[in-house]
Protein backbone atom coordinates (compact mmCIF):
# COMPACT_ATOMS: atom_id res chain seq x y z
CA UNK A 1 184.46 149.55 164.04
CA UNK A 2 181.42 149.55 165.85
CA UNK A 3 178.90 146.54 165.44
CA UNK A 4 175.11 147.84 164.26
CA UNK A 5 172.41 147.58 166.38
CA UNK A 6 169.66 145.99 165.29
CA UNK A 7 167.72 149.06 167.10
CA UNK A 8 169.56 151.40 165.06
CA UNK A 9 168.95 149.95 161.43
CA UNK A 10 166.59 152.00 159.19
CA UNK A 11 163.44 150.42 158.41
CA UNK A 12 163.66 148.25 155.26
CA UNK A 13 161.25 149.37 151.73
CA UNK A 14 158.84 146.71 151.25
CA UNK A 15 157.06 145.18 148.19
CA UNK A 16 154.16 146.60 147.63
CA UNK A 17 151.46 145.97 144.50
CA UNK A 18 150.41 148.61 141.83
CA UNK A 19 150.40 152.02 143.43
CA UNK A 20 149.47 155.30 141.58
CA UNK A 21 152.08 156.67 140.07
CA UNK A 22 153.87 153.61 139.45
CA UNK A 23 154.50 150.53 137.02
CA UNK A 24 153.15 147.01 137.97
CA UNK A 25 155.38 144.51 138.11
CA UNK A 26 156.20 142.69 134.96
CA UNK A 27 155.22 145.52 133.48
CA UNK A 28 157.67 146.33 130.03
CA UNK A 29 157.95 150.51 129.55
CA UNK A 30 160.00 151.95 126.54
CA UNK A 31 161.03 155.53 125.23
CA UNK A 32 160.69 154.24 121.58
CA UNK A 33 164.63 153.38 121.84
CA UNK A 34 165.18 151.51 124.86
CA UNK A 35 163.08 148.36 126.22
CA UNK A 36 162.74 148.01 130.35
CA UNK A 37 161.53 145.22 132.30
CA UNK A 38 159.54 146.64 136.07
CA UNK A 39 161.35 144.17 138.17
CA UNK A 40 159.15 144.80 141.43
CA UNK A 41 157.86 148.22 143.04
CA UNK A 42 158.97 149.17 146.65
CA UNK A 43 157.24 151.53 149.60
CA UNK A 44 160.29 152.89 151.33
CA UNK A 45 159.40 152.90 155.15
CA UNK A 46 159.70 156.26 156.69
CA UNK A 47 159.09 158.64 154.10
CA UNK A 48 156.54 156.52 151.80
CA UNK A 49 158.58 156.99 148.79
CA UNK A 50 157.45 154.51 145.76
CA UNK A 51 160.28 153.00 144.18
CA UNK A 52 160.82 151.33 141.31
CA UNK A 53 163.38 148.17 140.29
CA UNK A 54 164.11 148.40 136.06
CA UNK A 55 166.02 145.61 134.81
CA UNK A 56 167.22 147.31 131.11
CA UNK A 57 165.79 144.29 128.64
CA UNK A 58 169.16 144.63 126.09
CA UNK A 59 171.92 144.89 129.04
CA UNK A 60 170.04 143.43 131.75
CA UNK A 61 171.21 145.61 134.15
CA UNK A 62 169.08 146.07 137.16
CA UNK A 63 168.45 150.41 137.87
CA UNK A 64 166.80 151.45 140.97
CA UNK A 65 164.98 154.82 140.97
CA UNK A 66 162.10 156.65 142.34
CA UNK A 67 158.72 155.66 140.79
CA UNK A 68 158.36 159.56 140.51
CA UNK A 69 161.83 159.95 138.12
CA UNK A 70 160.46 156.99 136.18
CA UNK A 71 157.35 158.96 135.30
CA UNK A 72 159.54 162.19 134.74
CA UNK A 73 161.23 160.29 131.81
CA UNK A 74 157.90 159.88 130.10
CA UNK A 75 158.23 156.01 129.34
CA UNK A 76 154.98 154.21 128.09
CA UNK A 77 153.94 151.14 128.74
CA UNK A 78 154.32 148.47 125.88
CA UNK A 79 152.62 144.88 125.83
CA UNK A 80 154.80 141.84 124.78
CA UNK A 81 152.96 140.46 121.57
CA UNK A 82 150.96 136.98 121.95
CA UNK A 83 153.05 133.83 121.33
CA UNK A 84 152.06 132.10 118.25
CA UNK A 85 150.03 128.10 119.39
C-alpha cells in the first residue's frame, strides 16, 4: 500500500459560524419526538457544502449530515428552559 501524499489529500471542512440555512451551534432542534443537540456546523472545502454535526440528546450519538437534509426533515428549534436561582 501506497503512503498518501500530503499533496494529494482533499481539503479538510472547516468550522464555520451561523450560516443561512443552518443551525448555530448549541443550538437544540426537535420533531416533537426526538431532542438533538447542533454539535458544530462545517463549510466543506471544495464544493461549499454546509454541514451539520447532531449529537441525538437521549442516545448521544453523534450524526453527520448536510445542513440542507437537516432542514428537509423540518426540525424546529427549541430553547432549553431557564434554570431556577
Amino acid at each position: 500500500m501506497k503512503p498518501i501524499d500530503q499533496r494529494e489529500r482533499a481539503p479538510r471542512a472547516v468550522r464555520v459560524g451561523p450560516r443561512r440555512g443552518a443551525p448555530a451551534d448549541g443550538t437544540y432542534l426537535t420533531d416533537g419526538k426526538a431532542l438533538f443537540h447542533v454539535e458544530r456546523t462545517l463549510l466543506d472545502g471544495p464544493k461549499g457544502e454546509l454541514f451539520v454535526e447532531l449529537e441525538d440528546c437521549r442516545t448521544l450519538d453523534l450524526i453527520f449530515c448536510s445542513a440542507r437534509s437537516v432542514a428537509a426533515l423540518g426540525l424546529r428549534t427549541v430553547q432549553p428552559l431557564a434554570k431556577a436561582a
